[in-house]
C-alpha atoms as a PDB file:
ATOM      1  CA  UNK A   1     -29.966 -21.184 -75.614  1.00  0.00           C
ATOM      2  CA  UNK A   2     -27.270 -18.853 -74.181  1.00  0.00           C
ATOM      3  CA  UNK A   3     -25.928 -16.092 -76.336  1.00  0.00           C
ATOM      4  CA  UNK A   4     -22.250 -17.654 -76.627  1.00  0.00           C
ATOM      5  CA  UNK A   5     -23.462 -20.853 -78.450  1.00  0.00           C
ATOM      6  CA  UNK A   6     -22.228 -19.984 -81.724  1.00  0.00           C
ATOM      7  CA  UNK A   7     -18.674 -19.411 -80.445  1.00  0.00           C
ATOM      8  CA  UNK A   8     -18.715 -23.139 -79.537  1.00  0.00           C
ATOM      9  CA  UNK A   9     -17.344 -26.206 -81.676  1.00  0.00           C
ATOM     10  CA  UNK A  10     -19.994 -27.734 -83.738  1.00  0.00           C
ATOM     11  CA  UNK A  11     -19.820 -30.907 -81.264  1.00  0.00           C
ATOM     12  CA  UNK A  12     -20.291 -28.872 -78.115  1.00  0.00           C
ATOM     13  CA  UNK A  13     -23.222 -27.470 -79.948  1.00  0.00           C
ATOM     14  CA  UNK A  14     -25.045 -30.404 -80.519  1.00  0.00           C
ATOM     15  CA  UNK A  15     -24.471 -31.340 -76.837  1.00  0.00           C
ATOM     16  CA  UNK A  16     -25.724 -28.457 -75.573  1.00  0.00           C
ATOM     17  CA  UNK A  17     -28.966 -28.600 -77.720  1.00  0.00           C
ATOM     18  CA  UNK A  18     -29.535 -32.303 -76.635  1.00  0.00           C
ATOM     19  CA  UNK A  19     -32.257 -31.506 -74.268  1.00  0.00           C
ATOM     20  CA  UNK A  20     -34.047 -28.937 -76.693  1.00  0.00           C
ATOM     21  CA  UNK A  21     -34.174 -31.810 -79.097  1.00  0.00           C
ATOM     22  CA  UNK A  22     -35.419 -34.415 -76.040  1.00  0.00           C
ATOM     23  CA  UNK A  23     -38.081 -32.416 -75.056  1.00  0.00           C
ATOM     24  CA  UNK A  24     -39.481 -31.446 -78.539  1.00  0.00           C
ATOM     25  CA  UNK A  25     -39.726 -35.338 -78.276  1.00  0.00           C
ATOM     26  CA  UNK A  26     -41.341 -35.709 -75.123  1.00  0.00           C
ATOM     27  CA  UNK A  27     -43.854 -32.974 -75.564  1.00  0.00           C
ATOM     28  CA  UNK A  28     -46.476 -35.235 -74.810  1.00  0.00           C
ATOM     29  CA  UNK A  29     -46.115 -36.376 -71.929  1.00  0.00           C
ATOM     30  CA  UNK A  30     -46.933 -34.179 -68.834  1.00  0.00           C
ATOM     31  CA  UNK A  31     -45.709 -31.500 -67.123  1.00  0.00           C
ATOM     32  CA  UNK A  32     -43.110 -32.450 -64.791  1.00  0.00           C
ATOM     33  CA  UNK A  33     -42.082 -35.566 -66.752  1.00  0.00           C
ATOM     34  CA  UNK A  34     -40.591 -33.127 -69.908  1.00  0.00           C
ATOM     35  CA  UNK A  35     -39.116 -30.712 -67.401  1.00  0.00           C
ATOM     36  CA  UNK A  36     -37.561 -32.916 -65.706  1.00  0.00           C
ATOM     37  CA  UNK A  37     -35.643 -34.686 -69.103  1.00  0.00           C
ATOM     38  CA  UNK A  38     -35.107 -31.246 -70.255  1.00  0.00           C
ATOM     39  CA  UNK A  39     -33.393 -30.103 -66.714  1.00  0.00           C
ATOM     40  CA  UNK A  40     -31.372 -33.337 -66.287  1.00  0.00           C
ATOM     41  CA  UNK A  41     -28.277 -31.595 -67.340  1.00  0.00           C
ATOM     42  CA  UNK A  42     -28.241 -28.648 -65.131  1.00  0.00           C
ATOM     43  CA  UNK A  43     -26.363 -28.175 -61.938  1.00  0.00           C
ATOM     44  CA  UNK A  44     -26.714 -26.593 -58.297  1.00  0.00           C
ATOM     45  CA  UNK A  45     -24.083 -24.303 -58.962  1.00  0.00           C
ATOM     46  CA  UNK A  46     -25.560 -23.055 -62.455  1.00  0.00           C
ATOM     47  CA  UNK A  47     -22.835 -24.320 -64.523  1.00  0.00           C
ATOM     48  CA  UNK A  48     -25.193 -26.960 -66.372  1.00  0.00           C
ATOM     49  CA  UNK A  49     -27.350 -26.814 -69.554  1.00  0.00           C
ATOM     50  CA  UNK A  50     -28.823 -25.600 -71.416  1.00  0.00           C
ATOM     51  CA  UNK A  51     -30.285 -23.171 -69.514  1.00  0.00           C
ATOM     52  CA  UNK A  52     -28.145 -22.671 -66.761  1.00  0.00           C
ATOM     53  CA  UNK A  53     -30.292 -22.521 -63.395  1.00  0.00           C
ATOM     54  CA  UNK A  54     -29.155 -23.261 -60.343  1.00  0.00           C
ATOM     55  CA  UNK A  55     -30.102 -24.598 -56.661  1.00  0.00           C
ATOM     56  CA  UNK A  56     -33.939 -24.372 -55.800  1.00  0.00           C
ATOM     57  CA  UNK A  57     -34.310 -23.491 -59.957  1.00  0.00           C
ATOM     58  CA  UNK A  58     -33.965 -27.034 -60.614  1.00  0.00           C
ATOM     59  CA  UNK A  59     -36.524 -29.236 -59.781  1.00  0.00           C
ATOM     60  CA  UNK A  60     -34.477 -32.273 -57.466  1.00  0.00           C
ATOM     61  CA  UNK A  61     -36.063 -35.138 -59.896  1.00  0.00           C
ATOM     62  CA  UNK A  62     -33.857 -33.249 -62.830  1.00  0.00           C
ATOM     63  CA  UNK A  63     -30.574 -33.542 -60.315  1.00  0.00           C
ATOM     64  CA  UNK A  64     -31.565 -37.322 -59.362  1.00  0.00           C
ATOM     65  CA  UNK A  65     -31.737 -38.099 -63.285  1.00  0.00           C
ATOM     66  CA  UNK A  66     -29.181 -36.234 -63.769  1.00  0.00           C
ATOM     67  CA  UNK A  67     -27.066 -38.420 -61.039  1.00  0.00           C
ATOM     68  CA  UNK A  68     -28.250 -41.413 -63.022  1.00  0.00           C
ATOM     69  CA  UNK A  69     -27.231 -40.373 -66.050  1.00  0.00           C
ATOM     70  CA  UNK A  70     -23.747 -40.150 -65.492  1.00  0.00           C
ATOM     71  CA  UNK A  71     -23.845 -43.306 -63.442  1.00  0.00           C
ATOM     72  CA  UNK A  72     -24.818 -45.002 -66.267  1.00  0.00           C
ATOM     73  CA  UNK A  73     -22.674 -42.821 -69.073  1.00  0.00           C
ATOM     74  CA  UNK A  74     -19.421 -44.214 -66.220  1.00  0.00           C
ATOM     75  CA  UNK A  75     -20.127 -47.733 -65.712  1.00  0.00           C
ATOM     76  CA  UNK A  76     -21.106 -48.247 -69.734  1.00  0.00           C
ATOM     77  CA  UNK A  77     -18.997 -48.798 -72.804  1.00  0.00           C
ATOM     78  CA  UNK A  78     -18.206 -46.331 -74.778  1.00  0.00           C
ATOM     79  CA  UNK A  79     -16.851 -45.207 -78.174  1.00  0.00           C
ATOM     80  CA  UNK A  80     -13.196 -43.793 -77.085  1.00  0.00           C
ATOM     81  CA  UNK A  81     -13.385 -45.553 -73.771  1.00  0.00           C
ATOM     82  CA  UNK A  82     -14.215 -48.983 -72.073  1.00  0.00           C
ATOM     83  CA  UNK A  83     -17.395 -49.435 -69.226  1.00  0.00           C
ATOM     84  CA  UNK A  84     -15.572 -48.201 -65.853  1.00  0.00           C
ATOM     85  CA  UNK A  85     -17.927 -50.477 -64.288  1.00  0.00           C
ATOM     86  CA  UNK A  86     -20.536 -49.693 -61.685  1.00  0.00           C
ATOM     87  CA  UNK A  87     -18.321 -50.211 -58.523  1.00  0.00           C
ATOM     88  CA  UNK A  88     -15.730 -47.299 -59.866  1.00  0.00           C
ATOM     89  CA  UNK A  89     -19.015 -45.154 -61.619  1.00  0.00           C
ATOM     90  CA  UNK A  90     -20.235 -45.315 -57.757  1.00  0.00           C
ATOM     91  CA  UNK A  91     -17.059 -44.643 -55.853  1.00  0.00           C
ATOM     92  CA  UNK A  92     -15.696 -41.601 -57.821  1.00  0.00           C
ATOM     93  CA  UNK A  93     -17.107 -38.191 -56.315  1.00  0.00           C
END
């Protein structure tokens, strides 16, 4: 994790250390499949988690799951906020 974690807000926290937790869970299965879970939140530019690579650092099955994730997080109910639907999930940029 990166240095400034413990200036964050306890939520933030937890979300950062998501994919820690993940892939302590998916240990067992083999290597790219828990690399791939544990890069899903990173981004070209570096500004993802929890490590923070970027570009050619990230392997391009992490960025497509990544893609699908928040797909899925926009066109699905959720706790402060109503499913946006897959037609707006796939039209916003």
């Amino acid at each position: 994790m990166r240095s400034y974690l413990w200036r964050l807000p306890s939520w933030l926290k937890t979300t950062r250390s998501y994919p820690s937790k993940k892939r302590k869970r998916a240990f067992w299965l083999s290597w790219p499949i828990s690399q791939i879970v544990y890069q899903h939140h990173e981004k070209m530019n570096g500004s993802g988690y929890p490590m923070g690579p970027s570009g050619e650092d990230i392997l391009l099955e992490a960025l497509i799951l990544g893609i699908a994730d928040v797909v899925e997080a926009m066109a699905s109910h959720r706790a402060y906020r109503p499913a946006l639907g897959i037609d707006t999930a796939l039209a916003k940029k």
